[in-house]
N, C-alpha and C. Protein backbone atom coordinates (compact mmCIF):
# COMPACT_ATOMS: atom_id res chain seq x y z
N UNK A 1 25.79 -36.00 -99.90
CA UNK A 1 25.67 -34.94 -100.89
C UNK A 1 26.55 -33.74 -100.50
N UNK A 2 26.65 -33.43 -99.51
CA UNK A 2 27.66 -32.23 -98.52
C UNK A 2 29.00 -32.90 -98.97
N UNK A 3 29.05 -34.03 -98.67
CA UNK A 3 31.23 -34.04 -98.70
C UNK A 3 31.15 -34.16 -100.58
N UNK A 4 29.83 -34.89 -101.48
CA UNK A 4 30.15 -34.71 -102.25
C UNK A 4 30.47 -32.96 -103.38
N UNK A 5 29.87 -32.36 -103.12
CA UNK A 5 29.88 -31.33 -102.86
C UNK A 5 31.25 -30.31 -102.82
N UNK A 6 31.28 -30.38 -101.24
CA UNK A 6 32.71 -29.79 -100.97
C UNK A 6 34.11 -30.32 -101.55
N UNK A 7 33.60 -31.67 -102.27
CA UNK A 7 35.09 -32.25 -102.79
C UNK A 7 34.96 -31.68 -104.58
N UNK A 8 33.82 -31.12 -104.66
CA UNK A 8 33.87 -30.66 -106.12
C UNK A 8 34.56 -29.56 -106.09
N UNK A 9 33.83 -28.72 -105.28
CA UNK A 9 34.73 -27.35 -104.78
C UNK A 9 36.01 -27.28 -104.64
N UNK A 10 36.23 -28.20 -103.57
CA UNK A 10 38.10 -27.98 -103.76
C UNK A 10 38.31 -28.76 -105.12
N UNK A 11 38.03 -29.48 -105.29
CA UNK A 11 38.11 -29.90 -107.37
C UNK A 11 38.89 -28.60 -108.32
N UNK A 12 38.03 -28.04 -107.69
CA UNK A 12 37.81 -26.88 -108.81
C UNK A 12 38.12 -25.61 -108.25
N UNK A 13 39.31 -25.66 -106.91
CA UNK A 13 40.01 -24.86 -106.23
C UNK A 13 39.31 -23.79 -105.44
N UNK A 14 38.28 -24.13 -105.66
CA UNK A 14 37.05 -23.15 -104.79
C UNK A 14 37.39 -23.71 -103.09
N UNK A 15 37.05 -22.68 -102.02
CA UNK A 15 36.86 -23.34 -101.08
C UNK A 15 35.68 -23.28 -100.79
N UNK A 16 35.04 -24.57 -99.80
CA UNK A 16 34.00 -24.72 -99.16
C UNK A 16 33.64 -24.04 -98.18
N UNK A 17 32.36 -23.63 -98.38
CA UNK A 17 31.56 -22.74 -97.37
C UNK A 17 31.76 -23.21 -95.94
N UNK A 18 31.44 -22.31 -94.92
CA UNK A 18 31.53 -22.75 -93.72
C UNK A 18 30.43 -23.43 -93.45
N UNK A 19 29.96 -24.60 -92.95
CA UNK A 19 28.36 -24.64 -92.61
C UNK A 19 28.62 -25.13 -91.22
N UNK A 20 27.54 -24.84 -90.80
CA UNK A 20 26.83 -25.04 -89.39
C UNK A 20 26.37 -26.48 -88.77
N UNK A 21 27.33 -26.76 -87.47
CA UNK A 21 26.97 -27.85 -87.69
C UNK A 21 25.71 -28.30 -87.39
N UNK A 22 24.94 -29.67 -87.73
CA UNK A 22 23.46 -29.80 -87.58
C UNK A 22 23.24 -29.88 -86.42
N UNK A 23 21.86 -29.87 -85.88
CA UNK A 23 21.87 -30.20 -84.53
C UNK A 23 21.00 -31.45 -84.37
N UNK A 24 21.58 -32.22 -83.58
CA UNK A 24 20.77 -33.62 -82.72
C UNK A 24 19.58 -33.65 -81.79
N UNK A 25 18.50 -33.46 -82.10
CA UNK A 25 17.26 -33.10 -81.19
C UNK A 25 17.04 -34.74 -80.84
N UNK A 26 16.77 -34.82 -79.34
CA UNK A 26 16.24 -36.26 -79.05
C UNK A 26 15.30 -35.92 -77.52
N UNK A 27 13.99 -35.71 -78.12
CA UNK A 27 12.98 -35.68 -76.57
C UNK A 27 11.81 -35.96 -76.87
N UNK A 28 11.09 -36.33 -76.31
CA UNK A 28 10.28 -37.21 -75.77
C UNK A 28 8.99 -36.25 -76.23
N UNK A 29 8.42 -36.13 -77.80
CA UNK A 29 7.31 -35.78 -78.51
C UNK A 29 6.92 -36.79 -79.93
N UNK A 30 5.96 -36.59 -79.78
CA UNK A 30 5.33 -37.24 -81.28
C UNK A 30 5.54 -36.52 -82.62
N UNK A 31 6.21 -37.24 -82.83
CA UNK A 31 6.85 -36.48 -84.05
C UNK A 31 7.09 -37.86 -85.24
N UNK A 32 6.47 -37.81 -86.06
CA UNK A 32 6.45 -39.12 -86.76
C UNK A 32 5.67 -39.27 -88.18
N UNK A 33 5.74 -39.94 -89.08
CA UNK A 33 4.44 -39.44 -90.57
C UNK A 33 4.13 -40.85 -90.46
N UNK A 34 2.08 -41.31 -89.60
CA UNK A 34 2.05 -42.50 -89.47
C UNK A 34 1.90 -42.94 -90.93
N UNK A 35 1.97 -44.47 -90.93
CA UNK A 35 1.73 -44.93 -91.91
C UNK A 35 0.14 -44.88 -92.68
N UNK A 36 -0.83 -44.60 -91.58
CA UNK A 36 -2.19 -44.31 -92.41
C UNK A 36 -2.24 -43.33 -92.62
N UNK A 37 -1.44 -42.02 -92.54
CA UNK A 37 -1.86 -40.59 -92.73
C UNK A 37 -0.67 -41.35 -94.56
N UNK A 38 0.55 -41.48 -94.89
CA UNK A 38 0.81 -41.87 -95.91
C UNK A 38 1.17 -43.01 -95.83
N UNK A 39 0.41 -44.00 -96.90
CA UNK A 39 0.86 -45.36 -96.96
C UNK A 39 1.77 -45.81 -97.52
N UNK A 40 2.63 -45.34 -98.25
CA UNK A 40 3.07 -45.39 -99.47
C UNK A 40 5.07 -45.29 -98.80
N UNK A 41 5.33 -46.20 -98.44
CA UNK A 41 7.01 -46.06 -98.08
C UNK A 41 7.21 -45.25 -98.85
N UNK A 42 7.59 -44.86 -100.48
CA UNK A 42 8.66 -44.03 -101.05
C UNK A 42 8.21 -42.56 -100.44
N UNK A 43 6.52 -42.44 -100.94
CA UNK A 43 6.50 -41.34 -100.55
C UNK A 43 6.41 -40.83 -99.00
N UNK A 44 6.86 -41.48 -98.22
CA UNK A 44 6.53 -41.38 -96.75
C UNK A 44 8.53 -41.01 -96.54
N UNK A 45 8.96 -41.57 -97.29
CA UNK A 45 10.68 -41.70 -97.14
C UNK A 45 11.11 -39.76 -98.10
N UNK A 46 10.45 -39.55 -99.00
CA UNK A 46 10.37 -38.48 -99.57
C UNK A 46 9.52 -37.40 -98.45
N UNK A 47 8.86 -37.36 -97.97
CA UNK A 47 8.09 -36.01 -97.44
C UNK A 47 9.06 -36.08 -96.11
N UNK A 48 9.80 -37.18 -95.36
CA UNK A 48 10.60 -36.98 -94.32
C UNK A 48 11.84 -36.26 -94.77
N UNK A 49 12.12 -36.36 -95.76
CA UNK A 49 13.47 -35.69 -96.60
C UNK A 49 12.90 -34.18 -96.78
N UNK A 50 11.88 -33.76 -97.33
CA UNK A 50 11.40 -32.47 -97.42
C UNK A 50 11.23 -31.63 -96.21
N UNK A 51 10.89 -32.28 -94.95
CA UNK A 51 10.76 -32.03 -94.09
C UNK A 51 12.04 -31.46 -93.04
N UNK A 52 12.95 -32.44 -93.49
CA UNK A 52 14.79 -32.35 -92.42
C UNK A 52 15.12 -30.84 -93.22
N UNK A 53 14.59 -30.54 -94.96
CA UNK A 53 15.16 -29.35 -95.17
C UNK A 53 14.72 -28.09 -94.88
N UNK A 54 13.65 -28.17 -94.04
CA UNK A 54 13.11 -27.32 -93.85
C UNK A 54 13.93 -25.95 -93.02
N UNK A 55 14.16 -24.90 -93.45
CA UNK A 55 15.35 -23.89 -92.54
C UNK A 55 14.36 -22.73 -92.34
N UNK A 56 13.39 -22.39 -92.94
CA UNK A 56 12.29 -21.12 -92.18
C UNK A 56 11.21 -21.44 -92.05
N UNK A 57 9.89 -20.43 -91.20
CA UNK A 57 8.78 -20.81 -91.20
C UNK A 57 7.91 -20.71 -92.52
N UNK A 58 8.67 -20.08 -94.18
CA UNK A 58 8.32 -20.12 -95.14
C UNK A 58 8.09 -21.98 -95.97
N UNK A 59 9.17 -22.17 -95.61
CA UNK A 59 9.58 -24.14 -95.71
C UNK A 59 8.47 -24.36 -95.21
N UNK A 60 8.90 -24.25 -93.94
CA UNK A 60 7.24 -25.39 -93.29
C UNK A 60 6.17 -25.05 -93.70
N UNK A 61 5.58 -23.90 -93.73
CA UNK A 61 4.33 -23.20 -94.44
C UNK A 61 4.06 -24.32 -95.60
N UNK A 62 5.13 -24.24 -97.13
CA UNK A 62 5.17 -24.78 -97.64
C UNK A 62 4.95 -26.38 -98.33
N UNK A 63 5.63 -26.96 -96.94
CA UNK A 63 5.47 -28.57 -96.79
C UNK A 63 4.53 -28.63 -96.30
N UNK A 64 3.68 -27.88 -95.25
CA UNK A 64 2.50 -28.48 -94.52
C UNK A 64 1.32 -27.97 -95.81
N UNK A 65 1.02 -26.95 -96.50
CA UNK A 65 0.38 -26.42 -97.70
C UNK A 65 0.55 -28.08 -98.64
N UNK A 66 1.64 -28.64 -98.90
CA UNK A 66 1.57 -29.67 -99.77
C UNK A 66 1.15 -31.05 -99.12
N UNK A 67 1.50 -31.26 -97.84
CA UNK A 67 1.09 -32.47 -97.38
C UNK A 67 -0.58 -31.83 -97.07
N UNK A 68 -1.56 -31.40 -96.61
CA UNK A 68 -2.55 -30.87 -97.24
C UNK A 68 -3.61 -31.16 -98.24
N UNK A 69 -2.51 -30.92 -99.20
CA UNK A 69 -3.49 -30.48 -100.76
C UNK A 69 -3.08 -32.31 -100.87
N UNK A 70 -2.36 -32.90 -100.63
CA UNK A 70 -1.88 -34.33 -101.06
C UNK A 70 -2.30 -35.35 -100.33
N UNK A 71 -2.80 -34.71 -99.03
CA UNK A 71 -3.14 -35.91 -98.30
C UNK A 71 -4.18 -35.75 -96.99
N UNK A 72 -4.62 -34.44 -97.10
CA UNK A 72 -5.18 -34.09 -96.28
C UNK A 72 -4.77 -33.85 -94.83
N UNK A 73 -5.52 -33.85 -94.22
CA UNK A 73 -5.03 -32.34 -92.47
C UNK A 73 -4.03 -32.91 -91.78
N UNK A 74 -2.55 -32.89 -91.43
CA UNK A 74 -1.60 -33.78 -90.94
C UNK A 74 -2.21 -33.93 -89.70
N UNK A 75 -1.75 -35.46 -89.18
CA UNK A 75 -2.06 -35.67 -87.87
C UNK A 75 -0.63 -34.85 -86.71
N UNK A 76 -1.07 -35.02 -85.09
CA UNK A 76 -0.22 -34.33 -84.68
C UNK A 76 0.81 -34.97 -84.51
N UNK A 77 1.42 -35.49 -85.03
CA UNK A 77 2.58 -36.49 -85.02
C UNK A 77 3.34 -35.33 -86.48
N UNK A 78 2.99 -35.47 -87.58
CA UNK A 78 4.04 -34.57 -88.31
C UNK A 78 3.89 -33.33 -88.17
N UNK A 79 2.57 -33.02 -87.89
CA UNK A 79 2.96 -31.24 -86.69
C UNK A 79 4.66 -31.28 -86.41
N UNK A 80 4.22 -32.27 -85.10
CA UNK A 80 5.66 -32.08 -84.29
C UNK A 80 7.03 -32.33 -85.17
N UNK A 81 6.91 -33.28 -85.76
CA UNK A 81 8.03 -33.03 -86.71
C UNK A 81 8.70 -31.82 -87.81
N UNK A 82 7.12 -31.07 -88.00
CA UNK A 82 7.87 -30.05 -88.47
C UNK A 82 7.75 -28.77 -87.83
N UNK A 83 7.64 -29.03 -86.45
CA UNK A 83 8.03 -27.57 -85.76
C UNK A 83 9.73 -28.59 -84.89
N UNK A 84 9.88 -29.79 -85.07
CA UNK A 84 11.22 -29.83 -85.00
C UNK A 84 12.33 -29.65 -85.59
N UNK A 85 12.28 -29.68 -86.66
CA UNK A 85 12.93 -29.24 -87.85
C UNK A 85 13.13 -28.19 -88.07
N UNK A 86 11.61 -26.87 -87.66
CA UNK A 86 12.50 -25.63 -87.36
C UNK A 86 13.38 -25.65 -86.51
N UNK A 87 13.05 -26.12 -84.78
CA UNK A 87 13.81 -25.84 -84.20
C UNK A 87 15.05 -25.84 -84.19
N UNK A 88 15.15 -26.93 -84.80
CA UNK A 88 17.09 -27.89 -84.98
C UNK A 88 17.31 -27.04 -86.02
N UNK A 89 16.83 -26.43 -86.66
CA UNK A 89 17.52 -25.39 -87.86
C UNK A 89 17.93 -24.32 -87.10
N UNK A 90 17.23 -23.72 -86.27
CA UNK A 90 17.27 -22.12 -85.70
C UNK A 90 17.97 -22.86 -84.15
N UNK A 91 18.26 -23.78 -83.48
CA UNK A 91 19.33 -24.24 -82.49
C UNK A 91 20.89 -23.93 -83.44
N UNK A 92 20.92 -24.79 -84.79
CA UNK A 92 22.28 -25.08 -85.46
C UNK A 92 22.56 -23.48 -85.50
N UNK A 93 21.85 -22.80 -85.80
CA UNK A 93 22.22 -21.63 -86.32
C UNK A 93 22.86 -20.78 -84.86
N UNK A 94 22.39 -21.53 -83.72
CA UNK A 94 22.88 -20.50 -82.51
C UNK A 94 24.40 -21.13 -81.85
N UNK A 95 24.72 -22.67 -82.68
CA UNK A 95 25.59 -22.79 -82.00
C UNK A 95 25.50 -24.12 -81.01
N UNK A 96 24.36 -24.59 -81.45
CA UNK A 96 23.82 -25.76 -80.33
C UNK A 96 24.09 -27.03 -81.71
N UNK A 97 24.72 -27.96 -81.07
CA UNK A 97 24.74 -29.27 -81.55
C UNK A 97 24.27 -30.41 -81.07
N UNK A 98 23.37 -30.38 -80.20
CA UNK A 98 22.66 -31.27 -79.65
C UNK A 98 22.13 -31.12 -78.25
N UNK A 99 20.37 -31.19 -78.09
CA UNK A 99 19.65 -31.45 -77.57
C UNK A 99 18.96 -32.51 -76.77
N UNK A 100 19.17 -32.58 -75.85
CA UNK A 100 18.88 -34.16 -75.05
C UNK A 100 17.36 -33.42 -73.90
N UNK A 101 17.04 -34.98 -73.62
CA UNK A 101 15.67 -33.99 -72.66
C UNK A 101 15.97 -35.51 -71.25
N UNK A 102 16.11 -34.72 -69.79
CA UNK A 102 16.29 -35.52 -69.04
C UNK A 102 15.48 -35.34 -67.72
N UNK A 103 14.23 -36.11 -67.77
CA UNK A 103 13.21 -35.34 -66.86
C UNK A 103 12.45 -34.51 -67.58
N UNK A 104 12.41 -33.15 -67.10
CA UNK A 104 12.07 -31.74 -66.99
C UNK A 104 12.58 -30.82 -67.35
N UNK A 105 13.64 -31.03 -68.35
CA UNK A 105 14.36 -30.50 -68.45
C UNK A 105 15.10 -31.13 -69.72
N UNK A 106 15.63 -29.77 -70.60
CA UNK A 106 16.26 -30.09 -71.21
C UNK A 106 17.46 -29.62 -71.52
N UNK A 107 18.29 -30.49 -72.09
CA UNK A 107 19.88 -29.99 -72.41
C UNK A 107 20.64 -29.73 -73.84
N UNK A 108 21.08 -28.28 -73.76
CA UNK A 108 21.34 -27.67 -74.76
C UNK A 108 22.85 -27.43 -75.41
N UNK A 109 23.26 -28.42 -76.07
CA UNK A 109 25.07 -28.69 -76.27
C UNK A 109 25.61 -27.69 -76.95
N UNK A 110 26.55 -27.13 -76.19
CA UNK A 110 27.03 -26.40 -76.89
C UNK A 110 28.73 -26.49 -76.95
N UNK A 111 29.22 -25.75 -78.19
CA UNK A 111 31.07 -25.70 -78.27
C UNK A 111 31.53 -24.87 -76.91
N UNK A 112 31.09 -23.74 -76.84
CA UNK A 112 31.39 -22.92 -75.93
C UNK A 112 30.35 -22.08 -75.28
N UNK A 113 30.17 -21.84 -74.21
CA UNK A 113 28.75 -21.35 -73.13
C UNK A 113 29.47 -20.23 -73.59
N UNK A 114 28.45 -19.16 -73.93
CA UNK A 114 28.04 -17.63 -73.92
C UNK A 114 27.51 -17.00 -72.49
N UNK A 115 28.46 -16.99 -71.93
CA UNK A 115 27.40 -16.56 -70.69
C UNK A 115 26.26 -14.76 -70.70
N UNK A 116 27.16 -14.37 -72.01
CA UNK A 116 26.08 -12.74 -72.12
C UNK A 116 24.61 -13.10 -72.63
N UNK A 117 24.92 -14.43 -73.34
CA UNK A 117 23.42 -14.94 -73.81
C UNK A 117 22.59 -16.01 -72.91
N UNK A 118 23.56 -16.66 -71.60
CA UNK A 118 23.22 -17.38 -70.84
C UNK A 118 22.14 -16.17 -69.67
N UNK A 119 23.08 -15.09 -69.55
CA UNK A 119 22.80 -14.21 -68.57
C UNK A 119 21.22 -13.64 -68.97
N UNK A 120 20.89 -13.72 -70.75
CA UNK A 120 18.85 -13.39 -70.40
C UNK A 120 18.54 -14.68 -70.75
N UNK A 121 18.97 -15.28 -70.96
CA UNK A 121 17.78 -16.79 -70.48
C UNK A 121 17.82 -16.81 -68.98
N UNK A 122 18.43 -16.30 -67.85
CA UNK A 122 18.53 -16.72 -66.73
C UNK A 122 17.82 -15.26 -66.47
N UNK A 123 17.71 -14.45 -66.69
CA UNK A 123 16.59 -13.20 -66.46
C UNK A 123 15.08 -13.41 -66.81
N UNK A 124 15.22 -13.78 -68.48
CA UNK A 124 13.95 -14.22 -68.62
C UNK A 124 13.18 -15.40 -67.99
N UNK A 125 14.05 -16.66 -67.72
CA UNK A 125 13.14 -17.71 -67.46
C UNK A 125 13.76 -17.83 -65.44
N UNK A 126 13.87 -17.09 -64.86
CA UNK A 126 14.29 -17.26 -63.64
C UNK A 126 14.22 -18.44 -62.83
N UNK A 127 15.24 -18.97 -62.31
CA UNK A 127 15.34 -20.23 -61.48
C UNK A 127 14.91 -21.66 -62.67
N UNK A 128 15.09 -21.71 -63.94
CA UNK A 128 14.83 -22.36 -64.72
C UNK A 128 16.03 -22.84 -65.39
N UNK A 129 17.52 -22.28 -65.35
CA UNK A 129 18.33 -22.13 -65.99
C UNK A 129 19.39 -22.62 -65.36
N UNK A 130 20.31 -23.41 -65.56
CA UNK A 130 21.70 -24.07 -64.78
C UNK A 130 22.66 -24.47 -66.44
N UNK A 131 24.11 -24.33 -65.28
CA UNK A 131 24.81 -23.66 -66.86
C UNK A 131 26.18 -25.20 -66.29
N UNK A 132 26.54 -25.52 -67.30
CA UNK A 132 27.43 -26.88 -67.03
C UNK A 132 28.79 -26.62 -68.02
N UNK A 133 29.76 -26.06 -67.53
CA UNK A 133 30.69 -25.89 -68.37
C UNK A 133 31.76 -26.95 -68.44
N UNK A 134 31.80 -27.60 -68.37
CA UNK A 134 32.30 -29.53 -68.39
C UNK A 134 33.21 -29.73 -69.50
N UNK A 135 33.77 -30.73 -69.89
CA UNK A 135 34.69 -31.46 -70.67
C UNK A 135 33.34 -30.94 -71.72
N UNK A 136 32.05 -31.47 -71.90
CA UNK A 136 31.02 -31.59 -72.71
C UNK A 136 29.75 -30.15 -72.09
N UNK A 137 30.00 -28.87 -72.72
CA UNK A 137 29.58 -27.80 -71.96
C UNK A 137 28.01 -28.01 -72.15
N UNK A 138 27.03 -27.74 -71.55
CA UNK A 138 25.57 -27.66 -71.38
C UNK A 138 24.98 -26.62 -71.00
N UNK A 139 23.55 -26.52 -71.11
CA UNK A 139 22.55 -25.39 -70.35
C UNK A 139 21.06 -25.86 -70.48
N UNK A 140 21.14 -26.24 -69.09
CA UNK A 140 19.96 -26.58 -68.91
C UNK A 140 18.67 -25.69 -68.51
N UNK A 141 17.64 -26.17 -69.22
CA UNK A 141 16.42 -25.63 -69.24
C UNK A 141 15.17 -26.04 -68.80
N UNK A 142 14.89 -25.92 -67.63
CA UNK A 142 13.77 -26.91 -66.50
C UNK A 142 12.62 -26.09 -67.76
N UNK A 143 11.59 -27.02 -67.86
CA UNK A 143 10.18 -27.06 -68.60
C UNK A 143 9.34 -26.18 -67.42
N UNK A 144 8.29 -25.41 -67.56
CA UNK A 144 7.45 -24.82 -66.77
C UNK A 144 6.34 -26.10 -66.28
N UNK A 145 5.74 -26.07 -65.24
CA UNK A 145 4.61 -26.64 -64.93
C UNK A 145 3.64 -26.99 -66.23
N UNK A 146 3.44 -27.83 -66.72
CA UNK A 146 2.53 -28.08 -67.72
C UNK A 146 2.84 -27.63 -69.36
N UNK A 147 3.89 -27.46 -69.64
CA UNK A 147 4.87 -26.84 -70.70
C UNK A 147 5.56 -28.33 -71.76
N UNK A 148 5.08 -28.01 -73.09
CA UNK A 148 5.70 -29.34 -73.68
C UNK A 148 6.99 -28.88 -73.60
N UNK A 149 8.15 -30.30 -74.27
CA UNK A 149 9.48 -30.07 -74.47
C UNK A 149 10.10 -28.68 -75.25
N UNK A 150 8.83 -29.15 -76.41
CA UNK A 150 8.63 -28.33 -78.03
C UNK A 150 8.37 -26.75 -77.01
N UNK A 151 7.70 -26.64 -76.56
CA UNK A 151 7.20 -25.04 -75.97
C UNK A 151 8.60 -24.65 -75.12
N UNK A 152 8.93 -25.15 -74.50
CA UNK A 152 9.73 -24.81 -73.48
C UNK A 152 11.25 -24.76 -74.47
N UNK A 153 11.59 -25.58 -75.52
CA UNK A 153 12.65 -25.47 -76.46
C UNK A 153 12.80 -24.15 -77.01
N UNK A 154 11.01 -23.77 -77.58
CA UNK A 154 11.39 -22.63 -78.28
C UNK A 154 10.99 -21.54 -77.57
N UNK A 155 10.55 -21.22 -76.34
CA UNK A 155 10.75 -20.51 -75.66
C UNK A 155 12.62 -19.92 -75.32
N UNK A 156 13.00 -20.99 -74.88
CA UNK A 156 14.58 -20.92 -75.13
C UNK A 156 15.48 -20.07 -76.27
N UNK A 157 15.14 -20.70 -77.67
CA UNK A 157 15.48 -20.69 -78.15
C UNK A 157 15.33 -18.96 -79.02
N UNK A 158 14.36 -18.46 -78.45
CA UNK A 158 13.65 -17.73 -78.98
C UNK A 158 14.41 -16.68 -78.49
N UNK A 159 14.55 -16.09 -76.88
CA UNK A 159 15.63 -15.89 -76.32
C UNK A 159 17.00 -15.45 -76.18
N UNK A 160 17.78 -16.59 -77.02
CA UNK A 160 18.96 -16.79 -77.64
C UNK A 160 18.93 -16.00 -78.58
N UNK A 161 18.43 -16.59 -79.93
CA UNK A 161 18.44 -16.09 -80.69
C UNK A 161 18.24 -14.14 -80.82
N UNK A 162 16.89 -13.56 -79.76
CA UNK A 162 17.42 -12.49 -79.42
C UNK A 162 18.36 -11.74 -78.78
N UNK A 163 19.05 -12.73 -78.04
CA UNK A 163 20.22 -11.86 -77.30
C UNK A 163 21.44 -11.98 -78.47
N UNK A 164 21.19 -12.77 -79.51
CA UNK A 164 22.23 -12.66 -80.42
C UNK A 164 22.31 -11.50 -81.17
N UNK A 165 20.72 -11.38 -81.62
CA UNK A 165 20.36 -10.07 -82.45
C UNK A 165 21.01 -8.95 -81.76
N UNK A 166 20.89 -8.68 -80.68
CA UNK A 166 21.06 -7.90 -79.84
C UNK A 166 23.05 -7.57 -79.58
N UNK A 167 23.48 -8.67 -79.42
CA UNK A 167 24.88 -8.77 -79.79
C UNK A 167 25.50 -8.19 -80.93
N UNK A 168 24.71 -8.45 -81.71
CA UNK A 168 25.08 -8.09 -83.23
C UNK A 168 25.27 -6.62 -83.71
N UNK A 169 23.96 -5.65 -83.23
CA UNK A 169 23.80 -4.74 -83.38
C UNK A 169 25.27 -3.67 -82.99
């Protein structure tokens, strides 16, 4: 729908917006819509589509309000899916294209390391933080003692996103 899209635009001599690229989340949470919470493939293939669009905590509000009224109290399996979906929305938006989790830790891909935004994640989360500027640049984020992936992501992320605000100003 995106390339179809952008090929209308240049069609019609418009250029295409810049967008962001998505981000790749892959770690080790329950995140899933079982088949007894919806039985129904189409609509189980539809609420996962509602779900990937989710870009604020207004969206999710939203989708979890309708899965709800439609199907009653989600189990914690699409919880996690849709506090992943924020995340990978509010990662794309910082610049992260993919998320890997190895151990205790997880890894945060990026085009180019920020080190002014590396420098308060490494204030805030002390001795938690290692920075990989490689062919394939990274920043890794050790999990706290007893800390899910999901907690320790958006702890991160949370972070970032303020030292951006903060940039901005």
């Amino acid at each position: 729908m995106k390339l179809l899209s952008e090929a209308v635009m240049e069609e019609k001599g418009e250029v295409p917006k810049a967008t962001t690229k998505e981000c790749l989340i892959d770690i080790r949470i329950d995140a899933h819509i079982p088949e007894d919470y919806i039985d129904s493939l189409p609509q189980r293939l539809s609420i996962y589509k509602r779900i990937a669009d989710i870009r604020n905590d207004e969206d999710a509000s939203d989708v979890l309000d309708e899965l709800i009224d439609r199907f009653g109290e989600p189990p914690s399996g699409v919880e996690g899916l849709i506090k992943v979906a924020l995340l990978r929305n509010m990662a794309s938006n910082l610049g992260i294209y993919e998320i890997g989790q190895n151990n205790n830790s997880l890894l945060l891909y990026v085009d180019k390391v920020d080190m002014n935004k590396v420098a308060v994640l490494v204030k805030a989360m002390r001795g938690r933080i290692l920075v990989s500027t490689g062919p394939k640049p990274y920043i890794t984020v050790k999990k706290s003692s007893g800390q899910s992936p999901l907690d320790a992501l958006k702890e991160a992320l949370d972070l970032l996103y303020q030292a951006k605000v903060e940039e901005e100003k």
